[in-house]
C-alpha atoms as a PDB file:
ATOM      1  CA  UNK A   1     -19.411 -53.737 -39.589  1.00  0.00           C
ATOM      2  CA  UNK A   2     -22.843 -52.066 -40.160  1.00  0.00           C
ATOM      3  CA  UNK A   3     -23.006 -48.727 -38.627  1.00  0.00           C
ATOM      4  CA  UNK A   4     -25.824 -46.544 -38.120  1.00  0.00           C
ATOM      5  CA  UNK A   5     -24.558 -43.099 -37.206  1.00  0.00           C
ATOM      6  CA  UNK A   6     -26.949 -40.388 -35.191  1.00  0.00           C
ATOM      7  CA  UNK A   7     -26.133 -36.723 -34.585  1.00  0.00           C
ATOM      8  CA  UNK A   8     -27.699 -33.071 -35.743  1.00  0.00           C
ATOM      9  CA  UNK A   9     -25.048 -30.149 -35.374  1.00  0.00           C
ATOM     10  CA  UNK A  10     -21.960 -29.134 -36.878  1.00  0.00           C
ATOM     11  CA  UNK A  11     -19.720 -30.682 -33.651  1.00  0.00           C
ATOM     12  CA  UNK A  12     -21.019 -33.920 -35.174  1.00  0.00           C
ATOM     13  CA  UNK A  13     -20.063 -33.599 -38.768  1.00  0.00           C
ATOM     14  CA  UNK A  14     -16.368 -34.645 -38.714  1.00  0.00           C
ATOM     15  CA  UNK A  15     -16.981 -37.454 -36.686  1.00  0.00           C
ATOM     16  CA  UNK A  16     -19.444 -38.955 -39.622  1.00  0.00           C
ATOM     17  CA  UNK A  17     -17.245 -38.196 -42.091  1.00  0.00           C
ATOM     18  CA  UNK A  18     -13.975 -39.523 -40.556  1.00  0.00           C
ATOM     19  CA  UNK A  19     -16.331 -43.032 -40.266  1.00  0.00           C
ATOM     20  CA  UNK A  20     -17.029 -42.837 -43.890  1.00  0.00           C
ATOM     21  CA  UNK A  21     -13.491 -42.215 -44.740  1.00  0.00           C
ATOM     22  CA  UNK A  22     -12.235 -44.931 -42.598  1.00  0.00           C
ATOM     23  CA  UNK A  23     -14.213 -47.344 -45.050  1.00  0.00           C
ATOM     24  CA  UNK A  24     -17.073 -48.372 -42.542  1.00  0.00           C
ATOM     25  CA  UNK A  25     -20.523 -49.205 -44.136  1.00  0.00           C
ATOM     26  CA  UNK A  26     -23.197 -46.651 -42.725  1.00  0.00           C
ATOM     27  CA  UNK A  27     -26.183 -48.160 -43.052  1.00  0.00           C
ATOM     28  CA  UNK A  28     -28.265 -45.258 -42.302  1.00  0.00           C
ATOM     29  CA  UNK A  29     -27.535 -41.561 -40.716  1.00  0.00           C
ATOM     30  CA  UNK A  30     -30.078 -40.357 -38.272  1.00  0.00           C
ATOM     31  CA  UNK A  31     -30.722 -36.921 -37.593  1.00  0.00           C
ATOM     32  CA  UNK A  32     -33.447 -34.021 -37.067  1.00  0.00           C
ATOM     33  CA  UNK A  33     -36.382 -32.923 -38.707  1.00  0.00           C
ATOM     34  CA  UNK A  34     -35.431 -29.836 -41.039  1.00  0.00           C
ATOM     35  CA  UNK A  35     -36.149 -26.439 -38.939  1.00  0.00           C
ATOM     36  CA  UNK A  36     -36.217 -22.804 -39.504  1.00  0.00           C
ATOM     37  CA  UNK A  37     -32.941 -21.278 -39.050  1.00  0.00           C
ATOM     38  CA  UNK A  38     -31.496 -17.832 -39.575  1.00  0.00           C
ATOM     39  CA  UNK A  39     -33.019 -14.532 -39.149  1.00  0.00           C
ATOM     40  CA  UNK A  40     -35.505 -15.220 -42.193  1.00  0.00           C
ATOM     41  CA  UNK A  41     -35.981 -18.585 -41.076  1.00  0.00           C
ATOM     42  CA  UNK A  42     -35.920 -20.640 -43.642  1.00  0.00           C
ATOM     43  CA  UNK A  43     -36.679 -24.186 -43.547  1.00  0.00           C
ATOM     44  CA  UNK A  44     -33.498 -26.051 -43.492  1.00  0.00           C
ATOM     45  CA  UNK A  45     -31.886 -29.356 -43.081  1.00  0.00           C
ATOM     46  CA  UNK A  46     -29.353 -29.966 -40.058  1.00  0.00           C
ATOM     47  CA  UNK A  47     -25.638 -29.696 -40.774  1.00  0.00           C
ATOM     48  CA  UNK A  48     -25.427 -33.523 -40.330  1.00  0.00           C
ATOM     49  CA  UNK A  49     -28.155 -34.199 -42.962  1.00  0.00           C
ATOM     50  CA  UNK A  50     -26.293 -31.636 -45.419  1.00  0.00           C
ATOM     51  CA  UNK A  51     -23.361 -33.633 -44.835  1.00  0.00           C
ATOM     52  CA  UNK A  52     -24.857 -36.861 -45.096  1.00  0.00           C
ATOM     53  CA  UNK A  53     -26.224 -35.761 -48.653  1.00  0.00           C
ATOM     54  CA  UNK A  54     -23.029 -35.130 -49.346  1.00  0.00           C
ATOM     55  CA  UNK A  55     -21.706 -38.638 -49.093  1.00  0.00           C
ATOM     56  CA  UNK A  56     -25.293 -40.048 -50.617  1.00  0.00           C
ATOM     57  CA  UNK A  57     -25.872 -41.742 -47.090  1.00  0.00           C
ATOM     58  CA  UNK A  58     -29.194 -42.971 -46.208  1.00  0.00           C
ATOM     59  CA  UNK A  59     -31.172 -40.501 -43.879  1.00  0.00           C
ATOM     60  CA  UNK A  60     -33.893 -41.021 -41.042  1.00  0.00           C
ATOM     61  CA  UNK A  61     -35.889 -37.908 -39.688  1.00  0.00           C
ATOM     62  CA  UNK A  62     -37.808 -38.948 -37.000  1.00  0.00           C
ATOM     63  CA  UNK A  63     -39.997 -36.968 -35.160  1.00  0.00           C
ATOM     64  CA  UNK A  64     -40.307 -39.038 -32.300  1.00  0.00           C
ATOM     65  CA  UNK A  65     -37.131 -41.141 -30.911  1.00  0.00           C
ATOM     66  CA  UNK A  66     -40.184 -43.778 -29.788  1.00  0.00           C
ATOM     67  CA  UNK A  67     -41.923 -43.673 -32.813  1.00  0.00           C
ATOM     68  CA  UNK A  68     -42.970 -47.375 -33.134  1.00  0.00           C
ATOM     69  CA  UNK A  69     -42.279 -47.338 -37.002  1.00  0.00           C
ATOM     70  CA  UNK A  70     -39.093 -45.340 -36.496  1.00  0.00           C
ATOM     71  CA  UNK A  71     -37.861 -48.166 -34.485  1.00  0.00           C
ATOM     72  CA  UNK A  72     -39.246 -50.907 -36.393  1.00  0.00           C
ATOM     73  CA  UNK A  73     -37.032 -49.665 -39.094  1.00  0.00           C
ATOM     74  CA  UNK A  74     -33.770 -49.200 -36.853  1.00  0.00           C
ATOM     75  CA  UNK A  75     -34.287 -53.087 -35.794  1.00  0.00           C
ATOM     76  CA  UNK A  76     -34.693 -54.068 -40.032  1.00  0.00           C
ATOM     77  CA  UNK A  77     -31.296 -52.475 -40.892  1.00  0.00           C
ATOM     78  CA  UNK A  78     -30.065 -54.466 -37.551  1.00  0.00           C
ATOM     79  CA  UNK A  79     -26.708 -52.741 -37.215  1.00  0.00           C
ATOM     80  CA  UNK A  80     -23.784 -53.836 -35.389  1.00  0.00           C
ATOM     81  CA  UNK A  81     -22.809 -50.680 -33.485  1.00  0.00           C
ATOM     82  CA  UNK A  82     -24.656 -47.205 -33.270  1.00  0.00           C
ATOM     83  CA  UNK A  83     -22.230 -44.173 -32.577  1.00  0.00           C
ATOM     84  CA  UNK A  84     -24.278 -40.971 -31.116  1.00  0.00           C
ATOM     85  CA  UNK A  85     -22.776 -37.097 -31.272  1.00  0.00           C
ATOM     86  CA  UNK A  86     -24.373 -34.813 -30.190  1.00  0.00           C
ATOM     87  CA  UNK A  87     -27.846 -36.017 -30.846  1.00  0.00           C
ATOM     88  CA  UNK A  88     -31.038 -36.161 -28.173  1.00  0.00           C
ATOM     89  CA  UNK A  89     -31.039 -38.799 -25.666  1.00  0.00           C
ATOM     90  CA  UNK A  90     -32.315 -41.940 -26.993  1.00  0.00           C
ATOM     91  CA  UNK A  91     -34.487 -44.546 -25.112  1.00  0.00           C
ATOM     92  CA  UNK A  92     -33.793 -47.905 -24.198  1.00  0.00           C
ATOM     93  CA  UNK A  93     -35.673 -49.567 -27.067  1.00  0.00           C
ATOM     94  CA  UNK A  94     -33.425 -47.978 -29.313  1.00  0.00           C
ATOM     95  CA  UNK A  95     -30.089 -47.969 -27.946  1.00  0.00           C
ATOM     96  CA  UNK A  96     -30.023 -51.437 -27.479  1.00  0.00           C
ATOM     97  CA  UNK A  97     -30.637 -52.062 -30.728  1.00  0.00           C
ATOM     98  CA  UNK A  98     -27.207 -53.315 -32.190  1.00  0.00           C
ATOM     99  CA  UNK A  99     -25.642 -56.601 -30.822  1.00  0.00           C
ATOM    100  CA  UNK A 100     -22.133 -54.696 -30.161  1.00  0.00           C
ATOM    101  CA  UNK A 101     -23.879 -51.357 -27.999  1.00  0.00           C
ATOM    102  CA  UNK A 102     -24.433 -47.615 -28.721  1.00  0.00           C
ATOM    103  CA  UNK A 103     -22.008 -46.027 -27.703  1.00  0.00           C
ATOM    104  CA  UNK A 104     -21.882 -41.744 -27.220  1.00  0.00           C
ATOM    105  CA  UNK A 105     -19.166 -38.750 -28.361  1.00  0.00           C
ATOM    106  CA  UNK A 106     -19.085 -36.171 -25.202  1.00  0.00           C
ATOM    107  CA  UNK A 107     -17.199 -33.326 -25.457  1.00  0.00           C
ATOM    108  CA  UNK A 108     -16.001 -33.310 -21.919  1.00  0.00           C
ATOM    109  CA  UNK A 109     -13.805 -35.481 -19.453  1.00  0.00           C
ATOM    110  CA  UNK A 110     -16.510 -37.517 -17.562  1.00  0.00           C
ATOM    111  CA  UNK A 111     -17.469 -37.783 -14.998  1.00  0.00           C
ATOM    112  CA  UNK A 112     -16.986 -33.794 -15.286  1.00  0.00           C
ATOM    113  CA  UNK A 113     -19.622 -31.720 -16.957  1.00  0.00           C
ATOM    114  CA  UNK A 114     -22.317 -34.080 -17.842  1.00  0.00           C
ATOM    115  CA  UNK A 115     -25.094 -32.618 -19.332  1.00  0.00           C
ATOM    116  CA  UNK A 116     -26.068 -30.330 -22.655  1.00  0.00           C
ATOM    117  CA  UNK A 117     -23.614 -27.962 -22.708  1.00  0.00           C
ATOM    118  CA  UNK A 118     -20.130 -29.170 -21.734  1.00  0.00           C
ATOM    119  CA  UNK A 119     -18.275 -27.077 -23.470  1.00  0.00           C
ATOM    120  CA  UNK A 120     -19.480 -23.678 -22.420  1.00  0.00           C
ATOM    121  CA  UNK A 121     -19.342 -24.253 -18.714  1.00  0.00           C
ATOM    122  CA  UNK A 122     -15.918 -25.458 -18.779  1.00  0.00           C
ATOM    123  CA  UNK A 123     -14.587 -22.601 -19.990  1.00  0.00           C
ATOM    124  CA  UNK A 124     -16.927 -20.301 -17.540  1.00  0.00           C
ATOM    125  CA  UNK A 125     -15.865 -22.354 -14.666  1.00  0.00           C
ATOM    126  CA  UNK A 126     -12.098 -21.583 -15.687  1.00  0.00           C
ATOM    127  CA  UNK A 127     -10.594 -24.878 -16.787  1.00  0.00           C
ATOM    128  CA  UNK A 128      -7.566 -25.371 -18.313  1.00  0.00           C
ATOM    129  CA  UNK A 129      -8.081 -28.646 -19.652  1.00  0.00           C
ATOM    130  CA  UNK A 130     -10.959 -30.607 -21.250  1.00  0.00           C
ATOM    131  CA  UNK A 131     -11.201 -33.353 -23.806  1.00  0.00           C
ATOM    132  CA  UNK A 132     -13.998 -35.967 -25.530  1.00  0.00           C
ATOM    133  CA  UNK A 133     -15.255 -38.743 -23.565  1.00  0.00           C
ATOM    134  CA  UNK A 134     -16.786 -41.997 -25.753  1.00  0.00           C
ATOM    135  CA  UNK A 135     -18.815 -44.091 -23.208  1.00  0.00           C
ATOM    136  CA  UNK A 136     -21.366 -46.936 -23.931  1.00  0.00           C
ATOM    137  CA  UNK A 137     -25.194 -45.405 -23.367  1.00  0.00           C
ATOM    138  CA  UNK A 138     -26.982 -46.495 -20.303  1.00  0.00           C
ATOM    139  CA  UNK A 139     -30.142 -45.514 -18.646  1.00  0.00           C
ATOM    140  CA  UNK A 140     -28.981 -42.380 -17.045  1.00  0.00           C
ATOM    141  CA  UNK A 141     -27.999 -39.720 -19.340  1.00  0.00           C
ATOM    142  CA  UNK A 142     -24.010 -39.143 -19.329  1.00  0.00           C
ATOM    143  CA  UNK A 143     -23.237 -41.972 -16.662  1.00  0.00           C
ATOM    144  CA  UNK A 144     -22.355 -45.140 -18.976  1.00  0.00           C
ATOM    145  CA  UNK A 145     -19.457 -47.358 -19.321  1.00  0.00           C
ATOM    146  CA  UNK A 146     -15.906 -45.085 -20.122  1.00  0.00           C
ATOM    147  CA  UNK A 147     -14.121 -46.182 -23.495  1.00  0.00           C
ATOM    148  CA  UNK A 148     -11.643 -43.752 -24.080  1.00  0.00           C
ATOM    149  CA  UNK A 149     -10.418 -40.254 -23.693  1.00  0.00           C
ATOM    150  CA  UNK A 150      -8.622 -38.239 -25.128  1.00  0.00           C
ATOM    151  CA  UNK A 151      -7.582 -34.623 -23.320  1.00  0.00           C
ATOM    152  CA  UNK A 152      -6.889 -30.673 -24.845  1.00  0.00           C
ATOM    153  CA  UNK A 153      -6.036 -27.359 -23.369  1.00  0.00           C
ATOM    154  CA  UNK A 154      -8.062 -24.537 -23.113  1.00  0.00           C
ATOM    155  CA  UNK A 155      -6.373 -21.125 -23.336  1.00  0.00           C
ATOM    156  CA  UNK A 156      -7.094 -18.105 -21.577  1.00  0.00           C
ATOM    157  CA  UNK A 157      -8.709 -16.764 -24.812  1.00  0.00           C
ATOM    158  CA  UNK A 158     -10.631 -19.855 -26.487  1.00  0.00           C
ATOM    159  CA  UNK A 159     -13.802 -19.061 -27.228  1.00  0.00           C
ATOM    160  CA  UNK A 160     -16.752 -22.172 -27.161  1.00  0.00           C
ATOM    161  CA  UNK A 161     -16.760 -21.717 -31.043  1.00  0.00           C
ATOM    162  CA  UNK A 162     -13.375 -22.101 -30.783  1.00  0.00           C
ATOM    163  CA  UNK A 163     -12.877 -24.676 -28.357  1.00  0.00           C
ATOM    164  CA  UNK A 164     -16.172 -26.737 -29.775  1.00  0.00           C
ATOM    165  CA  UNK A 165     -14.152 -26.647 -33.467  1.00  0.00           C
ATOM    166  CA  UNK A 166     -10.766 -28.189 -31.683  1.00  0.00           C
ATOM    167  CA  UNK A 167     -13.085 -30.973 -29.855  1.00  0.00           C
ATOM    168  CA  UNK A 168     -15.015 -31.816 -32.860  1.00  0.00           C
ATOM    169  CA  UNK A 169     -11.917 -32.614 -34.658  1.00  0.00           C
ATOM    170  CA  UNK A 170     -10.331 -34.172 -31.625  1.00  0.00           C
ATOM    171  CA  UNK A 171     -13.637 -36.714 -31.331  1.00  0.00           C
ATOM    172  CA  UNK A 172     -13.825 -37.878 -34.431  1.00  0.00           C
ATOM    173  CA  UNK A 173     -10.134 -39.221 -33.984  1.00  0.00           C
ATOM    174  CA  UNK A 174     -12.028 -40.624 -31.198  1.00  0.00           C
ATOM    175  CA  UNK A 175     -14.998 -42.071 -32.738  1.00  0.00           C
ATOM    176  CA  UNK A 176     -12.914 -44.003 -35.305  1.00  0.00           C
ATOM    177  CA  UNK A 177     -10.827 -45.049 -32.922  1.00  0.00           C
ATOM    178  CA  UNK A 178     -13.785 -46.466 -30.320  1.00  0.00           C
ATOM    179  CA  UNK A 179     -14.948 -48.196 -33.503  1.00  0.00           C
ATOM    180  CA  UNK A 180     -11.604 -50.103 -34.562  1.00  0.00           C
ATOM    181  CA  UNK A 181     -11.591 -51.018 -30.246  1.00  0.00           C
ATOM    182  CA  UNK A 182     -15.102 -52.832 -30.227  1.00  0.00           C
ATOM    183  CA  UNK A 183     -14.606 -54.223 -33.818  1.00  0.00           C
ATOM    184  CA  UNK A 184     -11.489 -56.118 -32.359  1.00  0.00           C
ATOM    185  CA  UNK A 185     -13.466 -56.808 -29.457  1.00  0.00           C
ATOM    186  CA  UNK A 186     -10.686 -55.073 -27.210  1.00  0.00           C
ATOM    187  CA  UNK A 187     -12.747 -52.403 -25.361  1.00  0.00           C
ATOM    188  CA  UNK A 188     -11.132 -51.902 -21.791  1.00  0.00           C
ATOM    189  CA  UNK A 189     -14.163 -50.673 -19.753  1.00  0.00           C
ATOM    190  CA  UNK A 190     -13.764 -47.981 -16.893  1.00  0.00           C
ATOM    191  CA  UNK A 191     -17.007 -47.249 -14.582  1.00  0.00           C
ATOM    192  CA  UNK A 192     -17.564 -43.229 -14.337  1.00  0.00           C
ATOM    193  CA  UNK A 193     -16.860 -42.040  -9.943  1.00  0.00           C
ATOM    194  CA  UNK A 194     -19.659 -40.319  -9.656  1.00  0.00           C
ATOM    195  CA  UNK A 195     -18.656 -38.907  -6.465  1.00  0.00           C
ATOM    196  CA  UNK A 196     -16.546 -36.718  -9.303  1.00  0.00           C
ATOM    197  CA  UNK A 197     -19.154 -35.815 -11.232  1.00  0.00           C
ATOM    198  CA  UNK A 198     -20.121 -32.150 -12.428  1.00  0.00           C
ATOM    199  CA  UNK A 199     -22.875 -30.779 -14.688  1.00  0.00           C
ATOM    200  CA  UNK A 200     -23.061 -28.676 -17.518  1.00  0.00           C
ATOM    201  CA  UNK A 201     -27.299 -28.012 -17.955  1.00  0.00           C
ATOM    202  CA  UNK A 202     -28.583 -26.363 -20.930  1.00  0.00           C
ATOM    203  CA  UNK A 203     -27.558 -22.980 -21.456  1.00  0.00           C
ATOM    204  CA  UNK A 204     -30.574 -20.176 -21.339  1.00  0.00           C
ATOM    205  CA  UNK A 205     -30.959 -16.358 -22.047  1.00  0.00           C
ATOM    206  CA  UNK A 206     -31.265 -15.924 -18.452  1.00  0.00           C
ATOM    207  CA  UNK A 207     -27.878 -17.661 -17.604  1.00  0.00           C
ATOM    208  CA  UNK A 208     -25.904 -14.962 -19.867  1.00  0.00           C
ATOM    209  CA  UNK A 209     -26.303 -11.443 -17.900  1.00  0.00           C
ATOM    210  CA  UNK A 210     -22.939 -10.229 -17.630  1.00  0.00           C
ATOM    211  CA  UNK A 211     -22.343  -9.592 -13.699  1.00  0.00           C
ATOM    212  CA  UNK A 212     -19.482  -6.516 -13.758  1.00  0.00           C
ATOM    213  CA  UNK A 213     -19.299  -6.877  -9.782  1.00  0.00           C
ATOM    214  CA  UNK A 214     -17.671 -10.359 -10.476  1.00  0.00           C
ATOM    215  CA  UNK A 215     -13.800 -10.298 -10.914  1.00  0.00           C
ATOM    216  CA  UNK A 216     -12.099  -9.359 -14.363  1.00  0.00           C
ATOM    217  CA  UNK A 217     -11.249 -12.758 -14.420  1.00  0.00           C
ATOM    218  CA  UNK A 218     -14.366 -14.423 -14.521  1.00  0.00           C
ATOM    219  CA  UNK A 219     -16.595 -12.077 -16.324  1.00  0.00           C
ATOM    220  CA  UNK A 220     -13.582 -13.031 -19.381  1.00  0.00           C
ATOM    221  CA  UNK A 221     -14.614 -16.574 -18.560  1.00  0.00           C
ATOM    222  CA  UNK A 222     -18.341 -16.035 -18.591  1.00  0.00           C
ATOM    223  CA  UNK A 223     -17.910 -13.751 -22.287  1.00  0.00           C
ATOM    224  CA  UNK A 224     -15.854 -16.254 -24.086  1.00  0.00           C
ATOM    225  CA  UNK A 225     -17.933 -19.091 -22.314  1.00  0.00           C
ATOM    226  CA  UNK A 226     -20.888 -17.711 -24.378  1.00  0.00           C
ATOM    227  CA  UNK A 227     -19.636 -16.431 -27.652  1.00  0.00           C
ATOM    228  CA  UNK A 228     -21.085 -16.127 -30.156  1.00  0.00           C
ATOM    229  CA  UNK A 229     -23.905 -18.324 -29.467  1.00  0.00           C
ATOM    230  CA  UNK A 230     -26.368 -17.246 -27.482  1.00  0.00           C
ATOM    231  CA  UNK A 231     -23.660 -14.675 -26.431  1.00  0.00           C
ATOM    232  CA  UNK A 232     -23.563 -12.406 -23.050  1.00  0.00           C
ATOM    233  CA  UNK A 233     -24.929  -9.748 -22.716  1.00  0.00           C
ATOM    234  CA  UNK A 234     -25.533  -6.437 -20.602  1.00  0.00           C
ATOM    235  CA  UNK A 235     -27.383  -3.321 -21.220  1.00  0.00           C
ATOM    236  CA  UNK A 236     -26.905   0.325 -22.108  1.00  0.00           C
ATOM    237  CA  UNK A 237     -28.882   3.248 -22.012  1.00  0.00           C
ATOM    238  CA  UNK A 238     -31.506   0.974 -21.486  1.00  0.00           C
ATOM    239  CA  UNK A 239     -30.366  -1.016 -24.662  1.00  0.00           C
ATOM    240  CA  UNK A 240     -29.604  -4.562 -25.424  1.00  0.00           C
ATOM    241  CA  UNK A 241     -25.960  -5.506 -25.633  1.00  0.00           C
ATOM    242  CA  UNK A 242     -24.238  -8.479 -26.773  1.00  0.00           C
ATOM    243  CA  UNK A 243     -20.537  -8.917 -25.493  1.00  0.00           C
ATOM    244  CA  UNK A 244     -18.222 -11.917 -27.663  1.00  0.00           C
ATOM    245  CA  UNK A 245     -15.005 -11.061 -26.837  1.00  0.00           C
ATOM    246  CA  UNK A 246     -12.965  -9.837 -24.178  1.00  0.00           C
ATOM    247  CA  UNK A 247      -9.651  -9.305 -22.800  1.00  0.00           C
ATOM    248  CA  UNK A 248      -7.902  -9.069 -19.635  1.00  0.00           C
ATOM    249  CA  UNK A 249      -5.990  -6.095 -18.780  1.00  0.00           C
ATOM    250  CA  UNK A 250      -4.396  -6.538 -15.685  1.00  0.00           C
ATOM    251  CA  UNK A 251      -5.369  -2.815 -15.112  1.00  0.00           C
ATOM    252  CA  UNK A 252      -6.630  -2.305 -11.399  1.00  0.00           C
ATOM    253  CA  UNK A 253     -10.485  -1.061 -12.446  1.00  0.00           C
ATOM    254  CA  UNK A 254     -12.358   2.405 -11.157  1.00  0.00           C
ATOM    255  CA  UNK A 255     -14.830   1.210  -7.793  1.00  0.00           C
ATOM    256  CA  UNK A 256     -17.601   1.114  -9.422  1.00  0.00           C
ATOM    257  CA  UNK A 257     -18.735  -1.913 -11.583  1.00  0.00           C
ATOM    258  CA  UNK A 258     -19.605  -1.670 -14.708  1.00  0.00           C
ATOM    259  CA  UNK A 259     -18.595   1.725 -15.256  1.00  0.00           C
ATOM    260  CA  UNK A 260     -17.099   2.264 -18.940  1.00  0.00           C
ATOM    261  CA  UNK A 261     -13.636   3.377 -19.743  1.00  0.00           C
ATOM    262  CA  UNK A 262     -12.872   4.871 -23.012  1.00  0.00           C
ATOM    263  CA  UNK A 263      -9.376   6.107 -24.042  1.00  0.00           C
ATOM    264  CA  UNK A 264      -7.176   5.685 -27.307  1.00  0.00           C
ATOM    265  CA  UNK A 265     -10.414   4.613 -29.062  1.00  0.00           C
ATOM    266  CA  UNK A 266     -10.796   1.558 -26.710  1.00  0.00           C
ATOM    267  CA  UNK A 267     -13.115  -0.017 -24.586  1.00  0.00           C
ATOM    268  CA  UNK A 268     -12.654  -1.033 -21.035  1.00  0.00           C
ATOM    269  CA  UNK A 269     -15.200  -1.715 -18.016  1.00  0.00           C
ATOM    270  CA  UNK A 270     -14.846  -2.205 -14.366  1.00  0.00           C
ATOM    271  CA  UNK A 271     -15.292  -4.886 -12.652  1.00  0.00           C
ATOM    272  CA  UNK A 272     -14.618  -5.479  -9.114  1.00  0.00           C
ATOM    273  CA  UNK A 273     -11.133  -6.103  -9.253  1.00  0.00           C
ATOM    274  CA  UNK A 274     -10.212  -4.717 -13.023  1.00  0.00           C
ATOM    275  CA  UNK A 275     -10.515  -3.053 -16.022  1.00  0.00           C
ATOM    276  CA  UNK A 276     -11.644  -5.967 -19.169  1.00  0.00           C
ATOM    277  CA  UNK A 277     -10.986  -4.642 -22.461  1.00  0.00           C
ATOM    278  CA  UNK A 278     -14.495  -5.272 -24.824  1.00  0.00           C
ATOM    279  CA  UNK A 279     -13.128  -6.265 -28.071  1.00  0.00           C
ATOM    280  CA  UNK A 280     -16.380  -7.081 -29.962  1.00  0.00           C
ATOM    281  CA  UNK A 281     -20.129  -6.574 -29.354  1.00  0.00           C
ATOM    282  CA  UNK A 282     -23.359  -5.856 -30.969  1.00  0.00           C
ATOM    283  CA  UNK A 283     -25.728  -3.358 -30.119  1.00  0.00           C
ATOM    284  CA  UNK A 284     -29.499  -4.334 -30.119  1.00  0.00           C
ATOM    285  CA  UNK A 285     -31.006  -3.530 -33.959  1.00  0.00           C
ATOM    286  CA  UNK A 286     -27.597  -3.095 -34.849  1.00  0.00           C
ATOM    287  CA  UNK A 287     -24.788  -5.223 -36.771  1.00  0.00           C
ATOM    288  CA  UNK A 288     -21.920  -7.130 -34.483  1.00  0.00           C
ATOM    289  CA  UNK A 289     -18.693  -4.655 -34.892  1.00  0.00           C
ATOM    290  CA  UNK A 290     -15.242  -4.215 -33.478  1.00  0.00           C
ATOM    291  CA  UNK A 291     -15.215  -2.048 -29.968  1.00  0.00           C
ATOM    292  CA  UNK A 292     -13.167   0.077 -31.900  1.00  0.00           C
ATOM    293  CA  UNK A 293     -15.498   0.608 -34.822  1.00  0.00           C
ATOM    294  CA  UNK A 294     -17.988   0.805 -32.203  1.00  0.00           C
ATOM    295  CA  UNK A 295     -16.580   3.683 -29.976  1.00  0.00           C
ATOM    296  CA  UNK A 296     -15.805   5.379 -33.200  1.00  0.00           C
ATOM    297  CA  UNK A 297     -19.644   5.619 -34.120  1.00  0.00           C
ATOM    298  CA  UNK A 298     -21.327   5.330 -30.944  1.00  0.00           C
ATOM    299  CA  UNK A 299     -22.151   8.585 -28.685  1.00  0.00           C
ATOM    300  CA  UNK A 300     -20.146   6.729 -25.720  1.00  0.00           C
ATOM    301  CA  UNK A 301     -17.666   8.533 -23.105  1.00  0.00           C
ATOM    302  CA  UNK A 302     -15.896   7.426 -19.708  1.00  0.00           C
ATOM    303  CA  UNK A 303     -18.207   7.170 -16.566  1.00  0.00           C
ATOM    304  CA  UNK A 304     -21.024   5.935 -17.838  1.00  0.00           C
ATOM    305  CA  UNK A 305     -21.817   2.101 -16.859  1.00  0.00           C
ATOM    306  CA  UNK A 306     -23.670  -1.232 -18.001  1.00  0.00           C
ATOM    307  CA  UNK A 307     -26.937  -1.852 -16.610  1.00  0.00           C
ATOM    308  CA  UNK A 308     -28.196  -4.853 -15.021  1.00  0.00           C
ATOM    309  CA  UNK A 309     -31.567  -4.791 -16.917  1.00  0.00           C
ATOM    310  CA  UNK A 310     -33.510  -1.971 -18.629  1.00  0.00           C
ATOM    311  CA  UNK A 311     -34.864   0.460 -16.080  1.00  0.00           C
END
């Protein structure tokens, strides 16, 4: 079977590897331009080009997903099956391409969280259990054709770092596993309820103000939902603040929100129902350090409080 294998970040790296290992021919790896990255940024390729490199794969960059030429040379490699992770969505020329479908890795339980970021909102939103979804791609982003799923916890701690790692591990047993089904032509399709369906949009700066009059509960939801990338965030003395991990107390908080709690050289803030311990953060123009590190150097004491936004 003649593979050709999209996908850009690091959630999609096991799953093309766990292919290769499982002995299928991949005709040609498809992934995004090289962009700056880092704080110098440096031009660099995408963790799935590294990777592909790595196993002396054919690469595509295309700029354009309807780049005539670009799919022109999709249709003279002619594969049998495209697999998709994490990747932009791809038009119908293209995905219908290979005479056995294109089928999609999401890194959620569809119909539930459809959308760019899947993994973040479920943990925002409090679940307790997600999983990796491969469907066959249809016109509507998210909506195809269900192959299999396969489910994980979520503990009251997981970070999406953490949680994205588990899943990406988690859907490449899934990937290999979609491509042994439609090789032996026994794919059991399910249609997606969409009277079930939930989104997950793309995740801005402006979703990731920490709200301290929320409950302790879900401010530790909206932290961990966030960390470390693009991470929440509050300020103080009029300074940005990045918040990546929290933890929850149990402590019945002061009534005011966002007021700051310092004692035995940790860190603890109000919110409306209370007290969240801050376990790491990272001052604006300063390096990412442990709360305690952080009340050891900073000129912090209890009864001052997190702004909303610089005054």
């Amino acid at each position: 079977m003649k593979i050709v294998f999209m996908g850009t970040p690091e959630f999609a790296v096991p799953s093309l590897k766990a292919i290769a290992e499982a002995g299928y021919e991949i005709a040609a790896v498809v992934t995004n331009q090289d962009e700056p990255q880092g704080r110098g940024l440096k031009i660099s390729p995408s963790a799935v080009k590294t990777a592909a490199l790595e196993l002396g794969l054919p690469i595509i960059q295309a700029a354009s997903l309807k780049d005539p030429e670009f799919v022109a040379r999709l249709k003279t490699i002619a594969p049998d099956l495209m697999v998709v992770v994490a990747f932009r969505i791809l038009p119908r020329d293209v995905f219908t391409i290979p005479k056995l479908g294109t089928f999609n890795l999401h890194a959620s339980l569809l119909p539930r969280y459809r959308g760019a970021a899947p993994i973040n909102w479920a943990i925002i939103r409090g679940e307790r259990e997600t999983g990796v979804t491969t469907f066959f791609l249809d016109d509507k982003v998210d909506t195809g054709k269900i192959i299999l799923q396969k489910k994980t916890s979520i503990s009251i701690d997981d970070t999406a770092s953490e949680l994205a790692k588990r899943l990406s591990l988690t859907g490449a047993e899934a990937v290999v596993e979609t491509i042994r089904l439609v090789e032996d032509g026994n794919v059991k399709i399910i249609e997606q309820d969409n009277s079930l369906a939930t989104t997950a949009p793309k995740i801005s700066k402006e979703n990731c103000l920490i709200d301290w009059s929320k409950p302790a509960k879900e401010v530790h939801n909206f932290v961990r939902g966030f960390s470390p990338e693009p991470g929440a965030y509050t300020f103080l003395d009029d300074k940005f603040l990045k918040i990546f991990r929290t933890r929850l107390t149990g402590e019945k908080a002061n009534p005011s929100a966002g007021e700051i709690k310092i004692g035995a050289g940790r860190f603890y803030t109000s919110c409306s129902d209370e007290l969240v311990e801050v376990l790491e953060l990272q001052l604006e123009g300063k390096k990412k350090l442990d709360a305690r590190e952080f009340v050891r150097g900073a000129r912090i004491e209890s009864g001052e409080k997190f702004q909303n936004g610089k005054a």
